[in-house]
Protein backbone atom coordinates (compact mmCIF):
# COMPACT_ATOMS: atom_id res chain seq x y z
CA UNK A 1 -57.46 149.39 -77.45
CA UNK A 2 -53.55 149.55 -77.15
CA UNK A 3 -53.73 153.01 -78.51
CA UNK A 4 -56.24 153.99 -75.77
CA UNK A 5 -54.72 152.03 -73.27
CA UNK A 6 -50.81 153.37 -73.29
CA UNK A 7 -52.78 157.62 -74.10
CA UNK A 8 -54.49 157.18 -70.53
CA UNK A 9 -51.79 155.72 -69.16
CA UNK A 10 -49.20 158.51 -69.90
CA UNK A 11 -51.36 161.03 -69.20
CA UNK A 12 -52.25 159.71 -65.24
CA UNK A 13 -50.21 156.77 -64.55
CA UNK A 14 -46.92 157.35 -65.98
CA UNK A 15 -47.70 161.46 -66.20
CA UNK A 16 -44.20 163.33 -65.97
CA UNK A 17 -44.62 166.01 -63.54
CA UNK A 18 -46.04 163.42 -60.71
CA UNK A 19 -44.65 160.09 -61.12
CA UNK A 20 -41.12 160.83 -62.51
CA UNK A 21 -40.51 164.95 -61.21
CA UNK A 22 -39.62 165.80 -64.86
CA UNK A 23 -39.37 169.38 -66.19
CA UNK A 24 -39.89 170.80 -62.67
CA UNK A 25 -37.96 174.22 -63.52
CA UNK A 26 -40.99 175.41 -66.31
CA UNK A 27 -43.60 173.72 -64.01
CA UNK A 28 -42.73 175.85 -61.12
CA UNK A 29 -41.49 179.03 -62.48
CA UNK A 30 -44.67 179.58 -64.98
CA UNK A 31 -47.58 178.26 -63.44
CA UNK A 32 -48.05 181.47 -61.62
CA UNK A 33 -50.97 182.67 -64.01
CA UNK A 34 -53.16 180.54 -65.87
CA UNK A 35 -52.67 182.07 -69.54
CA UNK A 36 -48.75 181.66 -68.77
CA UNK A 37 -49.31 177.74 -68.09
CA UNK A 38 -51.85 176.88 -70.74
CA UNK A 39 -49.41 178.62 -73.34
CA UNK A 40 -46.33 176.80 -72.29
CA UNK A 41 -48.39 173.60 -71.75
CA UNK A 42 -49.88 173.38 -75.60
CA UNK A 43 -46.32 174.16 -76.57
CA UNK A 44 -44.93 171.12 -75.19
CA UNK A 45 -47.60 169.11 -76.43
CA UNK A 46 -46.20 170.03 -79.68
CA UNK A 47 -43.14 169.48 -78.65
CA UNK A 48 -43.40 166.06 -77.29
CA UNK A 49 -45.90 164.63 -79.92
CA UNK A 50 -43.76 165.61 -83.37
CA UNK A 51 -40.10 164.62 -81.35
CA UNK A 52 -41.14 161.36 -79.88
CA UNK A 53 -42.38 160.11 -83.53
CA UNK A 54 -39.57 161.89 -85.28
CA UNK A 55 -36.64 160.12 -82.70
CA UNK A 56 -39.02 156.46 -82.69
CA UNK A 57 -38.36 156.77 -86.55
CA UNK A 58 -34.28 157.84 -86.04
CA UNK A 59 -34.22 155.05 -83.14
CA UNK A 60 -35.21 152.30 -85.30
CA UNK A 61 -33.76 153.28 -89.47
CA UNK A 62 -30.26 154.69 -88.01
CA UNK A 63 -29.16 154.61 -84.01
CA UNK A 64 -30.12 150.98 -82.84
CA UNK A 65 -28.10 147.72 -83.60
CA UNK A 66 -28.84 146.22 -86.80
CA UNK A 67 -30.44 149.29 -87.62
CA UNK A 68 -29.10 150.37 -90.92
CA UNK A 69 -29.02 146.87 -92.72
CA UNK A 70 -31.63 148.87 -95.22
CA UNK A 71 -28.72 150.21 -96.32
CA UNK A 72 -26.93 146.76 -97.10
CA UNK A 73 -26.03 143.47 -95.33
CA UNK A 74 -22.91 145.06 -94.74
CA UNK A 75 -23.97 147.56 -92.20
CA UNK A 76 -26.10 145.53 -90.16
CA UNK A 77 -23.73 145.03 -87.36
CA UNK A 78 -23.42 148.71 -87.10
CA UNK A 79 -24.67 150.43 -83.33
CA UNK A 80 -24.93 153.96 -83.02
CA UNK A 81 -26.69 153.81 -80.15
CA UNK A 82 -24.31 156.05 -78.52
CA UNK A 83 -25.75 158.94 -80.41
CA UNK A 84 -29.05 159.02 -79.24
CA UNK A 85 -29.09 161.90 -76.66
CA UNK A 86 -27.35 163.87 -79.34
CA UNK A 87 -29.77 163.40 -81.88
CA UNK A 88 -32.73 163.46 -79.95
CA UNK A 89 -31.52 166.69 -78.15
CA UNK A 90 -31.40 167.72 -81.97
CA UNK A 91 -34.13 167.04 -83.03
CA UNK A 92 -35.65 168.73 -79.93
CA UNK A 93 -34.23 171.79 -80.45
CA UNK A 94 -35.26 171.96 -83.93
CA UNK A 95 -38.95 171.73 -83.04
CA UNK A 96 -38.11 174.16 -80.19
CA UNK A 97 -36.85 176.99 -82.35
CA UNK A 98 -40.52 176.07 -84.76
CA UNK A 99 -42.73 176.81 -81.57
CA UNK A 100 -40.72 180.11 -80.54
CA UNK A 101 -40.98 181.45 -83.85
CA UNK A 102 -44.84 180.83 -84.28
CA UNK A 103 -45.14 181.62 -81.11
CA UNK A 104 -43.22 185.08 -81.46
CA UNK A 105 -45.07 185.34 -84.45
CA UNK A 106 -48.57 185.54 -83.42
CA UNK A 107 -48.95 185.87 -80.23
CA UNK A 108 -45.74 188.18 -78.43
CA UNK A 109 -47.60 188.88 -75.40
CA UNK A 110 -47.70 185.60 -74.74
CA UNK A 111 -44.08 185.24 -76.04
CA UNK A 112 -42.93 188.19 -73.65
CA UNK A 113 -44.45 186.45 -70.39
CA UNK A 114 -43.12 182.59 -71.26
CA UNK A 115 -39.93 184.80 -71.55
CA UNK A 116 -36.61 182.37 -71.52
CA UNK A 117 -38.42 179.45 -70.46
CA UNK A 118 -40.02 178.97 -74.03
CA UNK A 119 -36.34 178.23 -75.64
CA UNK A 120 -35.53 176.48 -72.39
CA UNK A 121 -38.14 173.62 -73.34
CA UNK A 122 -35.27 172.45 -76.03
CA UNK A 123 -33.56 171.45 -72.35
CA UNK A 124 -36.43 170.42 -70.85
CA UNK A 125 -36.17 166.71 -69.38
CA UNK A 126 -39.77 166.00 -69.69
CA UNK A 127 -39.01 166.51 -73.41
CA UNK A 128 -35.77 164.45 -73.70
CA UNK A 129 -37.38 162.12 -71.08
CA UNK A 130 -40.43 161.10 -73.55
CA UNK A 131 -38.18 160.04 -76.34
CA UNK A 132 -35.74 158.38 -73.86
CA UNK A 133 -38.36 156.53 -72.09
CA UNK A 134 -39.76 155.93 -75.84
CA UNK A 135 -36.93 154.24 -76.44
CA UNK A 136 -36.24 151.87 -73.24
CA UNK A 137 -40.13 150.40 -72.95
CA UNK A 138 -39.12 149.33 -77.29
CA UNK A 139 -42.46 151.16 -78.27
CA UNK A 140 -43.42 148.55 -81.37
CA UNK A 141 -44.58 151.37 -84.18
CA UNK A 142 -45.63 155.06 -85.40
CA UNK A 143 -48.64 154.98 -84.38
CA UNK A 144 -48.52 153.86 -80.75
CA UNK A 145 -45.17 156.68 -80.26
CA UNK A 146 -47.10 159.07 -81.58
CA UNK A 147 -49.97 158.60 -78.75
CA UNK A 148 -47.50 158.26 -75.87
CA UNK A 149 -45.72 161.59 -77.48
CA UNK A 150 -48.95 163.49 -77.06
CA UNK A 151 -50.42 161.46 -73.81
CA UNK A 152 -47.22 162.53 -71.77
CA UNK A 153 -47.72 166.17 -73.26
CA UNK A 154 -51.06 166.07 -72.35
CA UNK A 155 -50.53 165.01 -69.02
CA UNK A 156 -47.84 167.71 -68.59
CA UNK A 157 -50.04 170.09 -69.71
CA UNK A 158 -52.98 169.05 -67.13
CA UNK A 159 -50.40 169.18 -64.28
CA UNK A 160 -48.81 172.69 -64.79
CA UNK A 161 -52.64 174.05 -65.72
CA UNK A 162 -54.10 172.42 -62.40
CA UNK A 163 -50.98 173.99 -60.40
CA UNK A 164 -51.40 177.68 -62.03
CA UNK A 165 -54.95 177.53 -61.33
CA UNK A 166 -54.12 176.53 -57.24
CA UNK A 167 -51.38 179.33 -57.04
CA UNK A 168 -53.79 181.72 -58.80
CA UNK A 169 -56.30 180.89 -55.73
CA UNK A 170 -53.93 180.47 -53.33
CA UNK A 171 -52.87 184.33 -53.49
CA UNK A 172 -56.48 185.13 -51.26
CA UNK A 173 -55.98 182.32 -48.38
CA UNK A 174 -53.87 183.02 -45.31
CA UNK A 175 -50.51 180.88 -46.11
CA UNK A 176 -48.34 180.89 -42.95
CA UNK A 177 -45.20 183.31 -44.32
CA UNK A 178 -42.55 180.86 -44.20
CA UNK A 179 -44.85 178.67 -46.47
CA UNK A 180 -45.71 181.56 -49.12
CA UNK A 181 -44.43 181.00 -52.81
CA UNK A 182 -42.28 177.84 -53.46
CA UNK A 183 -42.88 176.21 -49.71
CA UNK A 184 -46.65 175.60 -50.56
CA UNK A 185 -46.19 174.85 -54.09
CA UNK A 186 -44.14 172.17 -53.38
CA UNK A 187 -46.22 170.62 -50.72
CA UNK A 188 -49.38 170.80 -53.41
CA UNK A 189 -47.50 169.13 -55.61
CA UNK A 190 -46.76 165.99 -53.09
CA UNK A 191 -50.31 166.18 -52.78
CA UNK A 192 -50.98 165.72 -56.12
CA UNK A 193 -48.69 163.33 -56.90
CA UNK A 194 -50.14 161.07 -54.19
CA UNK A 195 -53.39 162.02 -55.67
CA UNK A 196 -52.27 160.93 -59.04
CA UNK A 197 -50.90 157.15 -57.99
CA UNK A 198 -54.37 156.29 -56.87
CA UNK A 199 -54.97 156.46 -60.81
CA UNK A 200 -52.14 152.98 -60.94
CA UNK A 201 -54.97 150.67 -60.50
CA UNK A 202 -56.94 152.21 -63.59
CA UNK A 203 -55.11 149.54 -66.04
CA UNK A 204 -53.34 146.86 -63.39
CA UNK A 205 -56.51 145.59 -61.57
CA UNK A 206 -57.66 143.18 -64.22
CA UNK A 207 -53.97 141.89 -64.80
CA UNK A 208 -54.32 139.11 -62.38
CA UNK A 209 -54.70 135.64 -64.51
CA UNK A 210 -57.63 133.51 -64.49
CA UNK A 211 -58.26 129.84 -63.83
CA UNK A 212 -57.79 128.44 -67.05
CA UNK A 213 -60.81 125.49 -67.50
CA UNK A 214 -59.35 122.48 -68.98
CA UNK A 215 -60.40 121.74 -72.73
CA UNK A 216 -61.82 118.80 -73.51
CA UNK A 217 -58.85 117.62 -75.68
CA UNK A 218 -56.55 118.56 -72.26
CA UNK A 219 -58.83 116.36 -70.41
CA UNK A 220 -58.68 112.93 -73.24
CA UNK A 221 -54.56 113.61 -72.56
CA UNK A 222 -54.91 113.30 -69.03
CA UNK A 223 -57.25 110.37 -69.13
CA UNK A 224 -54.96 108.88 -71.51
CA UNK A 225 -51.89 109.34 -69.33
CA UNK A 226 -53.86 107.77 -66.62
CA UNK A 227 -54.78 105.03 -68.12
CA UNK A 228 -51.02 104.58 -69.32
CA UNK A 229 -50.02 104.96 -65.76
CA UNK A 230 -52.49 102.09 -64.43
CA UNK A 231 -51.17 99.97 -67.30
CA UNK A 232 -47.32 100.09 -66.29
CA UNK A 233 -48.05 99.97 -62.58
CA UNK A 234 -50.20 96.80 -63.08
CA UNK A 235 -47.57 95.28 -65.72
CA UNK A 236 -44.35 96.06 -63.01
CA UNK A 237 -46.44 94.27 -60.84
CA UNK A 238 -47.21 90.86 -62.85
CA UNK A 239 -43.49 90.89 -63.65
CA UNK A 240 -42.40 90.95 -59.60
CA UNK A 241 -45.22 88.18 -58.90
């Protein structure tokens, strides 16, 4: 349930093209054509779902305090926490260079049209910003980094696909001039992004606690204290008679 729980949420409640305005340069500049987005968009699902694991697994054996006691007892006050956007830009980068060459590989149209924006994803904050915000919400294991790695791709993914597919529609509908390219793109977006927080309810509207019913044990105590109560009221009051 946690699993399923944190996927939905990164893809529509915490998605990183509507609620935090990450990787906006790729998202605008190749969502023109549909093929163009869905090729960039299962790239950084790649991306994001091996780097986020990868840095979860450098976060907690080597950057964060205490870190590297399995080393010894003597390195267990060690913090190289200062070394995290260096190592998870890195690792990034690595990955990156893996995508452009399979992508190169087999399919170079496809390569041609993502053009410089394909090595640019090794800079892309929605990249760096999955293993950053990894690393401040203390995701507990493997398993659960893994999902958010490839909900928040996912959820890139859906935004720059539903955007290309607008612009690709948008090129046959009268669009006032001064609006035409960027201007409407950007007030789509707003749109969407409103859209989107109408999705922060999907996992907060049961949050709100419950009436707890008393036990029966809870309800002995109490009659207990009560009757302890009546006791040293009515024994205060024999001593002032």
């Amino acid at each position: 349930m946690e699993h399923i729980e944190l996927f939905f949420k990164s893809i529509f409640i915490d998605n990183m093209v509507f609620a935090t305005f990450l990787g906006m340069c790729s998202y605008l500049a190749v969502s023109k054509k549909v093929s163009t987005a869905v090729g960039l968009g299962a790239a950084v699902i790649f991306v994001l779902a091996v780097t986020v694991p990868l840095n979860w697994l450098l976060d907690q054996y080597i950057l964060k305090e205490g870190a590297l006691v399995w080393l010894g007892e003597e390195y267990a006050s060690y913090d190289l926490s200062f070394l995290s956007f260096i190592m998870f830009i890195a690792t990034i980068a690595t990955m990156v260079q893996l995508v452009e060459i399979i992508v190169e590989k087999f399919s170079p149209s496809l390569y041609n049209s993502l053009g410089i924006f394909l090595p640019l994803i090794a800079v892309n904050c929605a990249i760096l910003g999955g293993s950053l915000f990894m690393q401040s919400r203390e995701i507990p294991s493997l398993g659960l980094a893994l999902t958010y790695g490839t909900g928040s791709g996912i959820g890139w993914f859906l935004a720059i696909l539903a955007i290309a597919a607008i612009r690709e529609k948008i090129r046959y509908s009268s669009v006032p001039p001064a609006l035409r390219g960027l201007g409407i793109t950007f007030i789509i977006t707003g749109l969407m992004a409103i859209g989107f927080m109408s999705f922060g309810g999907m996992l907060t509207g049961g949050d709100e606690k419950k009436e707890e019913k008393p036990t029966a044990e809870a309800k002995l105590i109490e009659q207990e204290t009560e009757k302890e109560a009546k006791e040293i009221v009515a024994n205060n009051t024999n001593i002032n008679q």
